[in-house]
N, C-alpha and C. Protein backbone atom coordinates (compact mmCIF):
# COMPACT_ATOMS: atom_id res chain seq x y z
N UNK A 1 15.74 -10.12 -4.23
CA UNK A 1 14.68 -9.39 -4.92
C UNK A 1 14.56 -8.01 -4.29
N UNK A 2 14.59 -7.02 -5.02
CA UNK A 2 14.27 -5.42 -5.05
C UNK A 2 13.01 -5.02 -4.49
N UNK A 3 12.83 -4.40 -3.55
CA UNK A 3 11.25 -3.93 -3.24
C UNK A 3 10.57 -3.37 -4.31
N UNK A 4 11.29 -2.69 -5.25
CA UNK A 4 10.41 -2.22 -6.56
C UNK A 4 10.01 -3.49 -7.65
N UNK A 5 11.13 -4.77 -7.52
CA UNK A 5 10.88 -5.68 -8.09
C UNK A 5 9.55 -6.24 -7.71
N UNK A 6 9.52 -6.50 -6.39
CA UNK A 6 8.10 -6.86 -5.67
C UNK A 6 6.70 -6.05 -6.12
N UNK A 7 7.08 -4.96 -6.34
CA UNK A 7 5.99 -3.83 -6.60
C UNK A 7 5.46 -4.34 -7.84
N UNK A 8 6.42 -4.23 -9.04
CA UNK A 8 5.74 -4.48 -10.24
C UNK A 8 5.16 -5.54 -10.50
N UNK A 9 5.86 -7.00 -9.86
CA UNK A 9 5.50 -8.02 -9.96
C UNK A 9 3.67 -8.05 -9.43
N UNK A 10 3.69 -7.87 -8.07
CA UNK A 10 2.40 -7.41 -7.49
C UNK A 10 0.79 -6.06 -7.99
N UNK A 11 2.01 -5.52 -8.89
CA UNK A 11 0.69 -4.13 -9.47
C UNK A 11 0.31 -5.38 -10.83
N UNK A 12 1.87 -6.00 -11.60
CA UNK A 12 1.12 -6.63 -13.20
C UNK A 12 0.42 -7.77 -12.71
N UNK A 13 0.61 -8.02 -11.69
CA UNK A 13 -0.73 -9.30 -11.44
C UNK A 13 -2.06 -8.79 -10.81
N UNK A 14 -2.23 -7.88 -10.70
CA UNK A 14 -3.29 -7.25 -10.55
C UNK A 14 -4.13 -6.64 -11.75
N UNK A 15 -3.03 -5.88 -12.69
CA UNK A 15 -3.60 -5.15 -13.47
C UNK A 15 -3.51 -5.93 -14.68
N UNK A 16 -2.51 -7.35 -14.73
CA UNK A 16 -2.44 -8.49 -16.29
C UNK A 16 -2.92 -7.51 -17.22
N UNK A 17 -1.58 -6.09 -17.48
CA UNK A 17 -1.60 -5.67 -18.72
C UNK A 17 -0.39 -4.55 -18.04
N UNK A 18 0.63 -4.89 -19.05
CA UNK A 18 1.92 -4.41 -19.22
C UNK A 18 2.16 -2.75 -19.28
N UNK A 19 1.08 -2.33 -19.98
CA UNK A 19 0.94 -0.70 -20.21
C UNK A 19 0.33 0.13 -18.86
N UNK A 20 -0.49 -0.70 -18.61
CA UNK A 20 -1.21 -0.22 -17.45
C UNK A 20 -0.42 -0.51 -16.14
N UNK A 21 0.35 -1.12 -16.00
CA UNK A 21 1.29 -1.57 -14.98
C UNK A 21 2.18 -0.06 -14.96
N UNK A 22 3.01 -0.25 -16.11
CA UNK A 22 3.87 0.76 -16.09
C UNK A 22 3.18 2.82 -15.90
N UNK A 23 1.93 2.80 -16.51
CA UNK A 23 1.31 4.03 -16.06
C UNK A 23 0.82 4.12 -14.49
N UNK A 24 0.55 3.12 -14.08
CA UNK A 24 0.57 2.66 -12.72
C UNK A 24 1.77 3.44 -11.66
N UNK A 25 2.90 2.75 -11.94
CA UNK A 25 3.71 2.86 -11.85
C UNK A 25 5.23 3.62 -11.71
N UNK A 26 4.08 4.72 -12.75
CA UNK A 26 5.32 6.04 -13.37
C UNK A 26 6.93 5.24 -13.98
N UNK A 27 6.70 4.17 -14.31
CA UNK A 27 8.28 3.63 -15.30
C UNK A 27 7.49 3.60 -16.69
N UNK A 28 8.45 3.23 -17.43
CA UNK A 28 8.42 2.36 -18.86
C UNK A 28 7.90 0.98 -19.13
N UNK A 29 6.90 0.95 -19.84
CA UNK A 29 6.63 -0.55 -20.30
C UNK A 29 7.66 -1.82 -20.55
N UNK A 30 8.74 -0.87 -21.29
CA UNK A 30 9.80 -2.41 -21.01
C UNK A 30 10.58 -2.35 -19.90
N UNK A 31 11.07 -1.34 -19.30
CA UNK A 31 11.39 -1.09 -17.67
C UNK A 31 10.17 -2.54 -17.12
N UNK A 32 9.10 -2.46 -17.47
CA UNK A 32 8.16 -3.53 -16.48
C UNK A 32 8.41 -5.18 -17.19
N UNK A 33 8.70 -4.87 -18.60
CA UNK A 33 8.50 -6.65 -19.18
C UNK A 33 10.30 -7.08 -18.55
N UNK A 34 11.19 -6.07 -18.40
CA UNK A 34 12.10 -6.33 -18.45
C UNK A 34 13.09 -6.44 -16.63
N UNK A 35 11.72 -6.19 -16.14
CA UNK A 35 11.89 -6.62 -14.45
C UNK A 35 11.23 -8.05 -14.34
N UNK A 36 10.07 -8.18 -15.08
CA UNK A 36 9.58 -9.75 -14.80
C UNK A 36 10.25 -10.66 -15.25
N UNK A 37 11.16 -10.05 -16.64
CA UNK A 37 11.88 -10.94 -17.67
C UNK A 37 12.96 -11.65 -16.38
N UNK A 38 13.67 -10.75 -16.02
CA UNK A 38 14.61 -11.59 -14.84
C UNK A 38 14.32 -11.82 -13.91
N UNK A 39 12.93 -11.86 -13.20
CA UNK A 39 12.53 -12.65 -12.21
C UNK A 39 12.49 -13.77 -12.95
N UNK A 40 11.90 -13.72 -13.95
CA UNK A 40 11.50 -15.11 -14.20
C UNK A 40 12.31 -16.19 -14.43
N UNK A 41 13.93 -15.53 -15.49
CA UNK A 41 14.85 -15.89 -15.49
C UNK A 41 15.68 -16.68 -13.82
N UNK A 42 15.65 -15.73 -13.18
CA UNK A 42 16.18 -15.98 -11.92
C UNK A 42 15.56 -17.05 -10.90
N UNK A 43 14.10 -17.48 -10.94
CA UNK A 43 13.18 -18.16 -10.80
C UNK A 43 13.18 -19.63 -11.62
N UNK A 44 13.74 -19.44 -12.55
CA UNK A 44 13.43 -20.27 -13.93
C UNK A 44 12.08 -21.39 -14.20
N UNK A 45 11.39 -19.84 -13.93
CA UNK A 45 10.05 -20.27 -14.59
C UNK A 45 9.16 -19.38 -15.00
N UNK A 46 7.90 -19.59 -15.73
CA UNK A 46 7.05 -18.08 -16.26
C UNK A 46 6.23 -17.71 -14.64
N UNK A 47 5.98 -16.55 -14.61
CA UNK A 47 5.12 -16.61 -13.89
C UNK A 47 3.82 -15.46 -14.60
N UNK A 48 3.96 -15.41 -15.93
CA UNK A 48 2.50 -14.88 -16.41
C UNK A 48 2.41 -15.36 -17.90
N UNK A 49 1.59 -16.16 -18.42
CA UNK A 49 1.27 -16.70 -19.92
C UNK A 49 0.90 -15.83 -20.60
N UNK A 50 1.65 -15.29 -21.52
CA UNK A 50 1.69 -14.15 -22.74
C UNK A 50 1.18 -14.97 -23.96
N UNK A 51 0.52 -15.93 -23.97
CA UNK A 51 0.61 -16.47 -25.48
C UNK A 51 -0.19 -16.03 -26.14
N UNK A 52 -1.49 -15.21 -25.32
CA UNK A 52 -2.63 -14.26 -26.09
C UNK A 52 -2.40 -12.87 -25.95
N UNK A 53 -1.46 -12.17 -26.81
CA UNK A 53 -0.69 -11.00 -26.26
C UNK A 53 -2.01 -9.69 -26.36
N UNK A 54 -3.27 -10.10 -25.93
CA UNK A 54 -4.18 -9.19 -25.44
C UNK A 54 -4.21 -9.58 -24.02
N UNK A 55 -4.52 -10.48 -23.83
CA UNK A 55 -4.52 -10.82 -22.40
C UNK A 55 -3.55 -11.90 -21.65
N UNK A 56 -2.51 -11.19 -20.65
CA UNK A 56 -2.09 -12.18 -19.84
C UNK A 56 -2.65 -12.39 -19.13
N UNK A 57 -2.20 -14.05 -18.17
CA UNK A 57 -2.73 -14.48 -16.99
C UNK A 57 -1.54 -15.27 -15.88
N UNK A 58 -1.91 -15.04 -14.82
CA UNK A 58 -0.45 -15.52 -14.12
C UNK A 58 -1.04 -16.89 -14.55
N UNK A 59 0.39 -17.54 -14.14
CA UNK A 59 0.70 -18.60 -14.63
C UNK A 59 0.82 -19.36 -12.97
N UNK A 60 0.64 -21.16 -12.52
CA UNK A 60 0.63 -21.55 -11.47
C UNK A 60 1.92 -20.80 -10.16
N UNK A 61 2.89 -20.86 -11.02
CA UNK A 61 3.95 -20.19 -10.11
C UNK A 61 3.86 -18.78 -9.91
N UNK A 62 3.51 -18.36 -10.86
CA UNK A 62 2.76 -16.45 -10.59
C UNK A 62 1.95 -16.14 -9.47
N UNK A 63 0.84 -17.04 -9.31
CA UNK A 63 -0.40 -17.16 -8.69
C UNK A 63 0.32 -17.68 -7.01
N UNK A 64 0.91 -18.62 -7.10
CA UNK A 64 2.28 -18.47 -5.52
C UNK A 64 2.71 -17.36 -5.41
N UNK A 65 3.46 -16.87 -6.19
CA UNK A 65 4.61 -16.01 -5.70
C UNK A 65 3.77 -14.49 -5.40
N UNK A 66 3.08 -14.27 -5.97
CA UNK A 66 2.00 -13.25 -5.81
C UNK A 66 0.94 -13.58 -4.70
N UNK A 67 0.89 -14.56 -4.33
CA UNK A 67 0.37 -15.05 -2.42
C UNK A 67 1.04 -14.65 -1.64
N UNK A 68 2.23 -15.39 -2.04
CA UNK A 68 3.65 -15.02 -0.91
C UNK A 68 4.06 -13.78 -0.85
N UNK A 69 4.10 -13.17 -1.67
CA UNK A 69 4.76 -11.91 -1.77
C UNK A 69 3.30 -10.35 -0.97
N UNK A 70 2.76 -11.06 -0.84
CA UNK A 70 1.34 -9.76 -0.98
C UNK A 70 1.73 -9.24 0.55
N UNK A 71 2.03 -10.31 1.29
CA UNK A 71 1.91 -9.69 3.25
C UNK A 71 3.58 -9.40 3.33
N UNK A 72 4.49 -9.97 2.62
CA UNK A 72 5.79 -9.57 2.63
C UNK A 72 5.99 -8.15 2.28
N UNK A 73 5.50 -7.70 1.39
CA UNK A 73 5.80 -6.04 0.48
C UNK A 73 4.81 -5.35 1.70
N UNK A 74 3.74 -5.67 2.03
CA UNK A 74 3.08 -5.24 3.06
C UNK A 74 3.73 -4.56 4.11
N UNK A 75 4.63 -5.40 5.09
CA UNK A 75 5.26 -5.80 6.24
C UNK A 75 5.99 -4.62 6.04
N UNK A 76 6.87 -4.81 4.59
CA UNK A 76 8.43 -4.19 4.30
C UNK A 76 7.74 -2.38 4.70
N UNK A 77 6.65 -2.51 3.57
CA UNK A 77 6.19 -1.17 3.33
C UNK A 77 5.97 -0.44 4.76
N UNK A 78 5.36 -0.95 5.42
CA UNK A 78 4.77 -0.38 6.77
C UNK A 78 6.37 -0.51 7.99
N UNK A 79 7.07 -1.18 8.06
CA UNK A 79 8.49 -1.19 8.48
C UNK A 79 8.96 0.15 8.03
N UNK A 80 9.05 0.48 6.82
CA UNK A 80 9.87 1.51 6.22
C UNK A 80 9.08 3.15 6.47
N UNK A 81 7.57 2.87 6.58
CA UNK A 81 6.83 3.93 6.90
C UNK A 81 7.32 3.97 8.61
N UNK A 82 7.09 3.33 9.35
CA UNK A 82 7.82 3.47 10.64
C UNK A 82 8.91 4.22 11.24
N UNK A 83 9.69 3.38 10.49
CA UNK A 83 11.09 3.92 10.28
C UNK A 83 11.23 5.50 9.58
N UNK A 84 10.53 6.04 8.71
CA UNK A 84 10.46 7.09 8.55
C UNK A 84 10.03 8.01 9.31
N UNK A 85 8.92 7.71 10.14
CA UNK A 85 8.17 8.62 11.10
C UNK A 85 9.07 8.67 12.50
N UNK A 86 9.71 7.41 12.72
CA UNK A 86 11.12 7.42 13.67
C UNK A 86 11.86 8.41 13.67
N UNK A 87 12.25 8.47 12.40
CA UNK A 87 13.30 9.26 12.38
C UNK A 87 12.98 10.74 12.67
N UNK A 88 11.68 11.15 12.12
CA UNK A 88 10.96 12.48 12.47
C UNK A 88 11.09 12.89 13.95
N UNK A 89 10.87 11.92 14.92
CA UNK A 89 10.79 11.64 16.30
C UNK A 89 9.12 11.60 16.73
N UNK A 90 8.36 11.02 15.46
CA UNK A 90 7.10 10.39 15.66
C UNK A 90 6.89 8.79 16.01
N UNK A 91 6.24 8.76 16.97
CA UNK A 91 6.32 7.33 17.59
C UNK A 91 4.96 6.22 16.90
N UNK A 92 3.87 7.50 16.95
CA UNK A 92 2.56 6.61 16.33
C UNK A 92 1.92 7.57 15.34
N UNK A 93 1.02 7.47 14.93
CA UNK A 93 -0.40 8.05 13.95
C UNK A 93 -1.50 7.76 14.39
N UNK A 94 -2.18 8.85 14.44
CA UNK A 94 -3.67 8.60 14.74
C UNK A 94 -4.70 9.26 13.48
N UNK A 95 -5.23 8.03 12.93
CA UNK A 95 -5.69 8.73 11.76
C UNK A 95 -7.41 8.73 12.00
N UNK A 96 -7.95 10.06 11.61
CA UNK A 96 -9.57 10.24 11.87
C UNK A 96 -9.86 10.45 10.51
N UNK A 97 -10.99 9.77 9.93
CA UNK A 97 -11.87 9.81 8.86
C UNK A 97 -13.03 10.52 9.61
N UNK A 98 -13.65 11.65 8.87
CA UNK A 98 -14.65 12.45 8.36
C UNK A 98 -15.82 12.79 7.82
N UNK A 99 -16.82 12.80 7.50
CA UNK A 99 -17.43 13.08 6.40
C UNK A 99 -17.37 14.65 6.42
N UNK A 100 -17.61 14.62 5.01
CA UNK A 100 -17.27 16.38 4.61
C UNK A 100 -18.33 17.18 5.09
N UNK A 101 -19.18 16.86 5.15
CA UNK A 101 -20.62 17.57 5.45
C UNK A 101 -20.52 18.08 6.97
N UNK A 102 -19.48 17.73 7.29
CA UNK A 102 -19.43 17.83 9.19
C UNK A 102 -19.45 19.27 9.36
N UNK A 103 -20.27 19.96 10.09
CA UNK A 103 -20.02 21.50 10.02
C UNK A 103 -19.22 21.89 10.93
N UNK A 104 -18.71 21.18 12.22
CA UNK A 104 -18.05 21.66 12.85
C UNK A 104 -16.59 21.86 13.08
N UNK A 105 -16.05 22.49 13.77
CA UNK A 105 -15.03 23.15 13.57
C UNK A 105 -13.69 22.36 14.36
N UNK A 106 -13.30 21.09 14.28
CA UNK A 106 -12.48 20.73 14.96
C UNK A 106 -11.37 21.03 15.47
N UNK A 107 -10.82 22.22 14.91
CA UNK A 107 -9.42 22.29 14.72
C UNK A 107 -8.69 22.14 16.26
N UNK A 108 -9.49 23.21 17.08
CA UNK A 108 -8.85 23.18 18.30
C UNK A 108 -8.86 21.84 19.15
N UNK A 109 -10.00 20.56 19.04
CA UNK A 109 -9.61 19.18 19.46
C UNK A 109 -8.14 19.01 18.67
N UNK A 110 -7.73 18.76 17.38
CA UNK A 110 -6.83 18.78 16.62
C UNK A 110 -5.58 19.34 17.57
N UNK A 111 -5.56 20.52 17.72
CA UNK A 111 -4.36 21.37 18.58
C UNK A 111 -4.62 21.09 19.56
N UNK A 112 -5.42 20.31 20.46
CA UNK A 112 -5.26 19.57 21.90
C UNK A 112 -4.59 18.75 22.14
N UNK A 113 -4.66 17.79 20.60
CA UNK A 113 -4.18 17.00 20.88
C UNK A 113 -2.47 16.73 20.38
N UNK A 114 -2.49 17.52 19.56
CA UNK A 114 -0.85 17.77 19.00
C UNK A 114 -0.34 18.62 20.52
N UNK A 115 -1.03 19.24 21.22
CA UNK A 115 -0.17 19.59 21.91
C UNK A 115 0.38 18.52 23.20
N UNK A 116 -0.89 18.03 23.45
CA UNK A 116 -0.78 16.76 24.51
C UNK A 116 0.29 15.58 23.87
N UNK A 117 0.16 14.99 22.69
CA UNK A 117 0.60 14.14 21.94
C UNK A 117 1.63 14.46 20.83
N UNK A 118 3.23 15.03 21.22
CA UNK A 118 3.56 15.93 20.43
C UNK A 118 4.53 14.58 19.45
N UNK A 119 4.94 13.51 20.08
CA UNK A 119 5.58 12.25 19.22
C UNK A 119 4.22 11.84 18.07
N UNK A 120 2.96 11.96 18.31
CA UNK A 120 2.29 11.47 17.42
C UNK A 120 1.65 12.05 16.26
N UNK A 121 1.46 11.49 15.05
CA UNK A 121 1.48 12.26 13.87
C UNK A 121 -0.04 12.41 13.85
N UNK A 122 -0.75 13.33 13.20
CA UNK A 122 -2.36 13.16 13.10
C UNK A 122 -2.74 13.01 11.49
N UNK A 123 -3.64 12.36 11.13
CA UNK A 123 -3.94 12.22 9.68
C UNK A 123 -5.23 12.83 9.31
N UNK A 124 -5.39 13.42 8.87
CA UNK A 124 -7.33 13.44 8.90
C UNK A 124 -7.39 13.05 7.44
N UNK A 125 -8.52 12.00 6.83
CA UNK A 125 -9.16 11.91 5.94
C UNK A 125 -10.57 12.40 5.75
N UNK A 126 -11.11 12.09 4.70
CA UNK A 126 -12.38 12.40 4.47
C UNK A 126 -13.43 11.28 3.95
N UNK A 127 -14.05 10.99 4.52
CA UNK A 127 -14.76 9.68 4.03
C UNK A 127 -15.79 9.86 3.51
N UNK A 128 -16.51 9.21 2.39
CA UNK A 128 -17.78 9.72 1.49
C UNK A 128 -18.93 9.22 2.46
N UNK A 129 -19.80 10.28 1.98
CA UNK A 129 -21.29 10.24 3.06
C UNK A 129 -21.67 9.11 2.63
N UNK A 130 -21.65 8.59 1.64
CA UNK A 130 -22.69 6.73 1.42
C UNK A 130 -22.30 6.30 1.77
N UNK A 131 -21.09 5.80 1.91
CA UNK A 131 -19.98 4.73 2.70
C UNK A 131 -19.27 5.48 3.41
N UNK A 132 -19.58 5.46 4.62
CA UNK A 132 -18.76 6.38 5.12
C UNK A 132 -17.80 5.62 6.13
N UNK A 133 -18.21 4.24 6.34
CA UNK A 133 -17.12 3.53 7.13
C UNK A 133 -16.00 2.34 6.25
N UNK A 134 -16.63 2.62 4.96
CA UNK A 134 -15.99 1.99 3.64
C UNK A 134 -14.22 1.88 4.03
N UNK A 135 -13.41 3.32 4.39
CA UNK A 135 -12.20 3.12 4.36
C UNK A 135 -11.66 3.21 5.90
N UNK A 136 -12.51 2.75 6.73
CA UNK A 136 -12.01 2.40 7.51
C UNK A 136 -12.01 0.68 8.18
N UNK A 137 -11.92 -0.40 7.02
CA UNK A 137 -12.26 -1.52 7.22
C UNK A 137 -10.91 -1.73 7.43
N UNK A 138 -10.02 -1.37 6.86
CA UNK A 138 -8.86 -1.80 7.39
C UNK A 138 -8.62 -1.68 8.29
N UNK A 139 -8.62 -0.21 9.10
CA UNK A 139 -8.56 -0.22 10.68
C UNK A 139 -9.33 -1.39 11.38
N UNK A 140 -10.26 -1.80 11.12
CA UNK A 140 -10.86 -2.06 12.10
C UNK A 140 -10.17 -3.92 12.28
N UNK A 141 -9.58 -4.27 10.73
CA UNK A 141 -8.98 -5.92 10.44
C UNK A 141 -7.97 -5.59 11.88
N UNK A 142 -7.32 -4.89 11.95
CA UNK A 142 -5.72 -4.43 12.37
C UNK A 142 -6.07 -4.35 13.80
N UNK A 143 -5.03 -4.90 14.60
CA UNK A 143 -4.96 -4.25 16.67
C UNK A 143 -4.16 -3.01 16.32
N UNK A 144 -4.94 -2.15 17.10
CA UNK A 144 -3.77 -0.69 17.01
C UNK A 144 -4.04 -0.83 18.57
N UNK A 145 -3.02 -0.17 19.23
CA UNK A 145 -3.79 0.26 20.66
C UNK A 145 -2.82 1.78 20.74
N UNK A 146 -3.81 2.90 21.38
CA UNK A 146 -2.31 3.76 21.32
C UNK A 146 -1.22 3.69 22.17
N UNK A 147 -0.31 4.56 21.29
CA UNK A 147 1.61 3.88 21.90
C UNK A 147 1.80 2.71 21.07
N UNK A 148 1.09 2.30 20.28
CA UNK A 148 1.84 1.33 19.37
C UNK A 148 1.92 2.27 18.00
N UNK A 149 3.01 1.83 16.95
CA UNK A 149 2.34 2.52 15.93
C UNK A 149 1.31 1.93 14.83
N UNK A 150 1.27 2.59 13.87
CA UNK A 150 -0.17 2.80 13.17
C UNK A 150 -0.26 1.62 12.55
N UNK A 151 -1.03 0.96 12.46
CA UNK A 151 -1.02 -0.70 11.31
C UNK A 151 -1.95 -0.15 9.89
N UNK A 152 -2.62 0.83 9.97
CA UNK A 152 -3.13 0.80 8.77
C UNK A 152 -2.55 1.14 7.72
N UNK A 153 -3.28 1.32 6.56
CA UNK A 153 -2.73 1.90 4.89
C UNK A 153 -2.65 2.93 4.86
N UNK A 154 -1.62 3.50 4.39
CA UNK A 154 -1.69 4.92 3.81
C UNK A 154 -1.85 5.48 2.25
């Protein structure tokens, strides 16, 4: 199985609608019926019930393979982000969320620390003032310690 195979399989069980998968996606709608078509083939079984062609629903083996598959594409994804920042000769990421309203002027902490920390990449986001610890729940699921690299989402 194709990491993009994994992808679509994982976005149309999320989104159980073929059009929206593929705008998702940036492919073609039958580019998407016609990647599940040979999983399923290859599988030999459905893994989403089309018989109400307004609404699909995975089907028992869909609802597995879309378990199994969720921390696998995960793993791959964050392996391959690694491996990319490797190759840069970046070892970790340190990513800081924000709120916008912050008046002050960080930049030079920023250039302290790129200069001290020149293997490590810096991210800055911006996090909304109501929720402002909203996107950092993932960090907090994840062990980072620094010198390891980054476990979160990008």
């Amino acid at each position: 199985m194709h990491l993009r195979d994994m992808e679509i399989l994982l976005v149309l069980a999320e989104e159980l609608h073929f059009g929206r998968t593929a705008e998702r996606l940036f492919v073609s709608q039958p580019a998407v019926s016609q990647a599940i078509g040979q999983l399923e083939r290859r599988l030999g079984g459905l893994l989403f019930d089309r018989s109400n062609r307004r609404q699909i629903r995975l089907t028992p083996l869909g609802r597995q393979l879309r378990d199994d598959l969720r921390p696998v594409y995960a793993g791959l994804r964050e392996s391959l982000e690694r491996a990319r920042l490797a190759a840069q000769g970046i070892s970790a990421v340190l990513r800081v969320g924000a709120i916008p309203s912050f008046n002050y002027d960080l930049r030079p902490v920023w250039d302290a620390f790129r200069a001290q920390n020149p293997r490590w990449a810096l991210r800055l986001g911006h996090n909304p003032f109501v929720e402002p610890f909203e996107g950092s729940a993932a960090a907090r699921s994840t062990s980072w310690s620094p010198g390891s690299p980054s476990r979160s989402r990008t």
